[in-house]
Structure formats: structure tokens, C-alpha cells
Protein backbone atom coordinates (compact mmCIF):
# COMPACT_ATOMS: atom_id res chain seq x y z
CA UNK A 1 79.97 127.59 60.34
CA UNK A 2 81.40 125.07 63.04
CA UNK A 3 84.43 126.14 64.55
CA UNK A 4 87.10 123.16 63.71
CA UNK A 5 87.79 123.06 67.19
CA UNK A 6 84.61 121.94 68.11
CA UNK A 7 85.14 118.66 66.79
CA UNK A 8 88.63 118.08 68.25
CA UNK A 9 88.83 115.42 71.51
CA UNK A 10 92.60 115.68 71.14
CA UNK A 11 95.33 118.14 70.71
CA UNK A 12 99.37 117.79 70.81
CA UNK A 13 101.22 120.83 71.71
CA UNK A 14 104.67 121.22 70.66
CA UNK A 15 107.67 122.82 72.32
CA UNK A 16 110.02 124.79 69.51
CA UNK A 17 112.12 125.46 72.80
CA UNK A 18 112.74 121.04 72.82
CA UNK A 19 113.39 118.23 70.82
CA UNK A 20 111.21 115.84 69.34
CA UNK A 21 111.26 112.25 71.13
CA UNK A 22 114.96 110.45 69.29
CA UNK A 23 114.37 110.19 65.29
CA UNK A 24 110.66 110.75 65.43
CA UNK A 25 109.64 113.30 62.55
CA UNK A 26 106.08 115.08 62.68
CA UNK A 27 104.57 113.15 60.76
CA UNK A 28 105.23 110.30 63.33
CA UNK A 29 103.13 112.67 65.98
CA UNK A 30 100.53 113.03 63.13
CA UNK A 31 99.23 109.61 62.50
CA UNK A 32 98.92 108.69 66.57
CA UNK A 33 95.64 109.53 65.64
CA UNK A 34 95.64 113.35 67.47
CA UNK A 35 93.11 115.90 65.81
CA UNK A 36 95.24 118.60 66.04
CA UNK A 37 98.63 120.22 66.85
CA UNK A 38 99.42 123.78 68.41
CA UNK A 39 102.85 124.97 68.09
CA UNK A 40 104.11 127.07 71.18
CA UNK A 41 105.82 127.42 74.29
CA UNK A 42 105.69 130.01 77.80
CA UNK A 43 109.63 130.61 77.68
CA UNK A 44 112.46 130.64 74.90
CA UNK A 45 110.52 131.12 72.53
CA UNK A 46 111.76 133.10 69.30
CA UNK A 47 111.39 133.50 65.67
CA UNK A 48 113.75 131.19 64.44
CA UNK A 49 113.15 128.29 66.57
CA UNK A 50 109.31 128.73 64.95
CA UNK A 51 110.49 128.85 61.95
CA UNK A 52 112.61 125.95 62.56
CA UNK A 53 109.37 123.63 63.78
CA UNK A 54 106.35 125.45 61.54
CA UNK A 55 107.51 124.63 58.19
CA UNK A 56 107.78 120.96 58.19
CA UNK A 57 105.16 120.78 61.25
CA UNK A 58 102.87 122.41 58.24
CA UNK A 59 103.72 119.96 55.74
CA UNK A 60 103.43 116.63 57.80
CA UNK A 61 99.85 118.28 59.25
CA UNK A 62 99.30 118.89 55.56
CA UNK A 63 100.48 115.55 54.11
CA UNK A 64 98.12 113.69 56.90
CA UNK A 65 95.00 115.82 57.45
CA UNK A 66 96.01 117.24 61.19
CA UNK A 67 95.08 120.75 62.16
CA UNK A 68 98.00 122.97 62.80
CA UNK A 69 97.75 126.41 64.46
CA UNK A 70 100.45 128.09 66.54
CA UNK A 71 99.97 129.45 70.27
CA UNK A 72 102.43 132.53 70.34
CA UNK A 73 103.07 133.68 73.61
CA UNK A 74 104.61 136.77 72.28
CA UNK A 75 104.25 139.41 69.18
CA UNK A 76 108.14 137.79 68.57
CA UNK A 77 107.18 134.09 68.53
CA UNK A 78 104.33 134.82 65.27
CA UNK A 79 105.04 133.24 62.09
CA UNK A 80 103.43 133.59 58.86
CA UNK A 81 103.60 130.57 57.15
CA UNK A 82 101.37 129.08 53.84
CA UNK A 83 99.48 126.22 55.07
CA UNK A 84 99.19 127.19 58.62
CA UNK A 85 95.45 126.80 59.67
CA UNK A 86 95.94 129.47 62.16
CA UNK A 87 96.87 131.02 65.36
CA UNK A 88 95.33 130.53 68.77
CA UNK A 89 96.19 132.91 71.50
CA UNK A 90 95.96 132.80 75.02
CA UNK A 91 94.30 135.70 76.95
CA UNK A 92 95.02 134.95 80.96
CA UNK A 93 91.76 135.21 82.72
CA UNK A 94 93.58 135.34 86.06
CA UNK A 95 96.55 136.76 85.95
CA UNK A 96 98.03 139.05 88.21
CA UNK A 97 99.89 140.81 85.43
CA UNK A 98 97.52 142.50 82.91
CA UNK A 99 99.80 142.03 80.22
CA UNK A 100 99.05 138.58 79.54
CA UNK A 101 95.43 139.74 79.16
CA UNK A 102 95.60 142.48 76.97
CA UNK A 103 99.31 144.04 76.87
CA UNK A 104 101.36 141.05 74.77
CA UNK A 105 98.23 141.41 72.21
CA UNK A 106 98.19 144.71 72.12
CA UNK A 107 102.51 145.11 71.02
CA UNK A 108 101.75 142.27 68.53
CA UNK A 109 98.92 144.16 66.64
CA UNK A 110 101.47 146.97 66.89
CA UNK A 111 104.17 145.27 65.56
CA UNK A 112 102.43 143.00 62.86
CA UNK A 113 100.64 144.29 59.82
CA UNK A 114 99.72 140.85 58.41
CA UNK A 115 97.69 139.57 60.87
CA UNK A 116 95.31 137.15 59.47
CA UNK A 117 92.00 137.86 61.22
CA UNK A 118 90.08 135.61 59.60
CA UNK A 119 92.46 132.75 60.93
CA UNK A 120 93.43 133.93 64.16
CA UNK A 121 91.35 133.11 67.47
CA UNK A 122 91.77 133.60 71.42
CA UNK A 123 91.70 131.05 74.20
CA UNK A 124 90.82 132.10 77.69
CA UNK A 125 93.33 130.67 80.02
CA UNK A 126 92.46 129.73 83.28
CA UNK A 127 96.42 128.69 85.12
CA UNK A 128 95.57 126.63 88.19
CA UNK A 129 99.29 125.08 88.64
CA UNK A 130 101.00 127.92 90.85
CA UNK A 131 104.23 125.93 90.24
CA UNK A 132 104.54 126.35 86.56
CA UNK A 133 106.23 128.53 84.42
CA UNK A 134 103.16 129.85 82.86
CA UNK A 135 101.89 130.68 86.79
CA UNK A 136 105.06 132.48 87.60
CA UNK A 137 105.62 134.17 83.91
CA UNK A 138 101.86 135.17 84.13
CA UNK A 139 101.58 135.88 87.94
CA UNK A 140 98.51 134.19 88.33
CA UNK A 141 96.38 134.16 90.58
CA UNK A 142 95.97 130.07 91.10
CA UNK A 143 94.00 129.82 94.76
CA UNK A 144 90.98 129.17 92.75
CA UNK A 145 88.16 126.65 93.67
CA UNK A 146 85.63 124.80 91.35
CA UNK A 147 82.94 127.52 91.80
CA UNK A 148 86.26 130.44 91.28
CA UNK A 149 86.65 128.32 88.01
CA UNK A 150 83.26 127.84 86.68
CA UNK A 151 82.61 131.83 87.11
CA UNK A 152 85.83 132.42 85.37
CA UNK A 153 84.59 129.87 82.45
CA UNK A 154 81.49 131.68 82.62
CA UNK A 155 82.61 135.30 82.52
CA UNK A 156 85.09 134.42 79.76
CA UNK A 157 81.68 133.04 77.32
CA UNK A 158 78.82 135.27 78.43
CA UNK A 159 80.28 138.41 79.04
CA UNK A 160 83.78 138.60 76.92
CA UNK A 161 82.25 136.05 73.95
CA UNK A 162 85.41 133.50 74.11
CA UNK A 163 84.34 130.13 72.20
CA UNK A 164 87.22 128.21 73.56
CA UNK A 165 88.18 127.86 77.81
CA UNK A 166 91.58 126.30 78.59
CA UNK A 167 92.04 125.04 81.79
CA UNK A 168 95.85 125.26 82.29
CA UNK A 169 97.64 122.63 84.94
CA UNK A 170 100.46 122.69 82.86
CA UNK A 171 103.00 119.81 84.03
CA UNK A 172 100.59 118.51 87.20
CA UNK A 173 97.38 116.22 86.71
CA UNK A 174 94.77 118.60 87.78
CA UNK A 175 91.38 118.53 90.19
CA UNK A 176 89.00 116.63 87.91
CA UNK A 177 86.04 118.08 90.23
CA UNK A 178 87.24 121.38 88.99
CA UNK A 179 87.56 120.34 85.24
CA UNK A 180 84.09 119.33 85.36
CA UNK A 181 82.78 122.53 87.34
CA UNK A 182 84.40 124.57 84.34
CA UNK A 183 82.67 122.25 81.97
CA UNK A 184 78.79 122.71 83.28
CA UNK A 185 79.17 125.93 83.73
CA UNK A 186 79.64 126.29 79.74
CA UNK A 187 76.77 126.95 77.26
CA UNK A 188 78.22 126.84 73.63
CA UNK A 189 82.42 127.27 74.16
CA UNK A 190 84.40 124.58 73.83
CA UNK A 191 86.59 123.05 77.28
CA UNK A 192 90.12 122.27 76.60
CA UNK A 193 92.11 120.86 79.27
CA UNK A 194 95.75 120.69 79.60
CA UNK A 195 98.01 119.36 82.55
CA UNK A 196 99.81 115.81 83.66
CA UNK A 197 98.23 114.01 81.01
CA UNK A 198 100.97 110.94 80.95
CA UNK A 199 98.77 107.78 79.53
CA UNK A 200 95.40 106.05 78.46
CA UNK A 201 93.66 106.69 81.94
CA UNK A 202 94.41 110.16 82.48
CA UNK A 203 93.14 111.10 79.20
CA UNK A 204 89.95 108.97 79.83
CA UNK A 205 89.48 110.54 82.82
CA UNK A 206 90.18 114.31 81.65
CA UNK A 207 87.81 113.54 78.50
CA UNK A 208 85.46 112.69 80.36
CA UNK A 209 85.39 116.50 82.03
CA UNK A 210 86.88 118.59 78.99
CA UNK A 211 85.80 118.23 75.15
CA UNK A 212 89.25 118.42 74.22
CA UNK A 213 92.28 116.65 76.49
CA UNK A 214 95.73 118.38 75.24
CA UNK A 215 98.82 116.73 75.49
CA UNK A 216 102.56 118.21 75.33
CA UNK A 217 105.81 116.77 77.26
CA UNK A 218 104.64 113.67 76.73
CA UNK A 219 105.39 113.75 73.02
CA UNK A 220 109.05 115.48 73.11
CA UNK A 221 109.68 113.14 76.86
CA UNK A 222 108.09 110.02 75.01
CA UNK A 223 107.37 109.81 71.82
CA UNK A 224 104.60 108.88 69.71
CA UNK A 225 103.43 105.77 71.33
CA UNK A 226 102.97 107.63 74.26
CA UNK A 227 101.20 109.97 72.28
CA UNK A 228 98.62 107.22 71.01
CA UNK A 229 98.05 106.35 74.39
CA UNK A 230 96.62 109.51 75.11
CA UNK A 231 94.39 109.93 71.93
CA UNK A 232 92.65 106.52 72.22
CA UNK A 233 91.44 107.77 76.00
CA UNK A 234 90.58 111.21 75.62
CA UNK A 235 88.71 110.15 72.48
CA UNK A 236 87.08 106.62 74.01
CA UNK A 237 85.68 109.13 76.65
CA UNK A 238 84.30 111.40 74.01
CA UNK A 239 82.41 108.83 72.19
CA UNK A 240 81.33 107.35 75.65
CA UNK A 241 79.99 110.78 76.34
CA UNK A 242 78.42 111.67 73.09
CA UNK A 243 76.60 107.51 73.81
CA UNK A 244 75.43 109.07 76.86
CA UNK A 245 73.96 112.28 75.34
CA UNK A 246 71.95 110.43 72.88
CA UNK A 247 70.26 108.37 74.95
């Protein structure tokens, strides 16, 4: 069975900690055309802001045929909701605090009896932006160059059996030589890439690296056009790639 995430150029990530962009609903962020959207944040998040974005999140990704999974960065930001597709969650290849490896997973299977197994998958993070939240919540180890990253990307498929490698600039346009080091070095898992992507060209040029190009402040900063912008590049690259392959 193909993982659904394997056919995904294009993913909008949604802060429960913000605001969507002036009156825009979900279902305005559902038809720009994105293949999926993950529901998560690194800080403030809680139960009832979740709670407050997955239910109609669910229903507009319902109503429109848009994948909707939520990224909980803690045991306390899970929620079980009908209609959810399912839960991706970040394991930090490099960082300096183990608990964002294996410690936040380990209080959540604690704490949670309902875990869906069946519907809930990891992502190995690799967090290159040492200025971001997730760098400084996560203590990461960012000094990493393209060959640092591609043995990362490596270790996390061959010897720990992750199908899905997220390279994390969060907020900065990352090093697209790195991107595409993380990319080769891959067999089978699937490259998302997530960081500074603002409009049509960084997209295209991050889609042309990663198989999926994941957008977030963009949609709560400005709005669904902006959104669009994004989707037609990351997935113009895609096809231009898949051209390529065929040939």
C-alpha cells in the first residue's frame, strides 16, 4: 500500500497558536490547490486551541478532499477527532536534548490509551535554522553540512526505517545544495522540506530538491493567494521532475 504522503508535492501547516489570514475559513486554504494540511505548532500549543482548529479544519479537509493529520509537539497538544486522517510526529534527529527524540513520545504513549497506530506515523526532523524556536526548544545541533545532512537522511531510512525526512529551516529559506544532498542520499523515504517558502519561485526551487515543499506563515501572514502561489511551484517542479525521470 502507498503511503498517501508519497503522492503529496505540497503541504500547509497550520498554527493553532495564530490566526488565520482576515475572514479566510479553511476551506479557503483547501481549494489553493495544497495536497495536504498538518495541524501543529513548536510553542503554545494546548488542547483547546486544537480543538479549536481540528474540528472544522476536519470538515473543510473533508468537504474538499485535502489530507489532514496533526503534528503534536507534545502528549498535551493530541486530539482525537472523527475524520482526522492521522497524526505525524516529529522525532529530532539532531537534537541536543534527547527528549525530542524519544522522551515527548515516550509521556504521550504513557498518557494516551487511544492511540491510533494504524493512523499515526513519525517524521525524522533534521532543524538546520539555529535561530528558530524549534532549534532553541529542541537544542539542536544545526552546524551541519550537506554530507552531515545526507548521513542524517540516511541513518534516519536505513538504519531507524523512517519513510518520511523533514528538513526543518523553519522561518529562513534554506541551502538548496543541502536540500538536494538530503534528497540523493534517499532510497525509498519521502523528502519534505520546510523553511522561507514566501512565493512561486521558492517553491519551484525547493520542489525541485524535496518531493514535498511545506508551507506555514505564509498562510496565517498572507492568506490563501499566497498560498496558491506556493502550490503551483512546488507542484510545476514536481511534474518537471517526474518529465525528467521518464525520459
Amino acid at each position: 500500500m502507498t503511503a498517501p504522503w508519497a503522492d503529496w508535492d505540497h503541504i500547509v501547516k497550520l498554527d493553532p497558536d495564530k490566526e488565520l489570514y482576515g475572514d479566510e475559513t479553511f476551506a479557503d486554504i483547501c481549494t489553493t490547490g495544497t495536497d495536504a494540511i498538518e495541524i501543529g505548532g513548536t510553542t503554545g500549543m494546548t488542547e483547546a486551541k486544537m480543538e479549536r482548529f481540528v474540528e472544522p479544519c476536519v470538515e473543510a479537509c473533508a468537504d474538499h478532499g485535502v489530507d489532514c493529520y496533526i503534528e503534536p509537539s507534545h502528549a498535551g497538544a493530541v486530539v482525537h477527532a472523527d475524520g482526522l486522517d492521522g497524526y505525524l510526529v516529529p522525532i529530532v534527529l539532531n537534537a541536543g536534548d534527547p527528549f525530542w527524540t524519544t522522551g515527548a513520545h515516550r509521556h504521550w504513549v504513557k498518557e494516551d490509551a487511544d492511540i491510533d497506530w494504524n493512523s499515526t506515523f513519525t517524521e525524522a526532523y533534521i532543524v538546520l535554522n539555529p535561530d528558530s524556536s524549534v532549534a532553541d526548544y529542541t537544542e539542536a545541533d544545526c552546524a551541519l553540512d550537506a554530507a552531515d545532512v545526507a548521513a542524517y537522511a540516511e541513518v534516519a531510512e536505513r538504519m531507524f526505517g523512517q519513510q518520511i525526512v523533514y528538513i526543518e529551516y523553519s522561518g529562513t529559506f534554506g541551502d538548496p545544495e543541502i536540500v538536494g544532498a538530503a534528497h540523493d542520499a534517499l532510497d525509498e523515504a519521502t523528502l519534505f522540506y520546510g523553511g522561507g517558502v514566501g512565493d512561486y519561485d521558492a517553491a519551484y526551487e525547493m520542489g525541485q530538491r524535496a518531493d514535498t515543499v511545506i508551507v506555514g506563515d505564509i498562510a496565517h501572514d498572507d492568506g490563501a493567494d499566497a498560498v496558491r502561489e506556493t502550490v503551483e511551484g512546488a507542484k510545476d517542479a514536481r511534474r518537471e521532475a517526474s518529465a525528467s525521470v521518464s525520459e
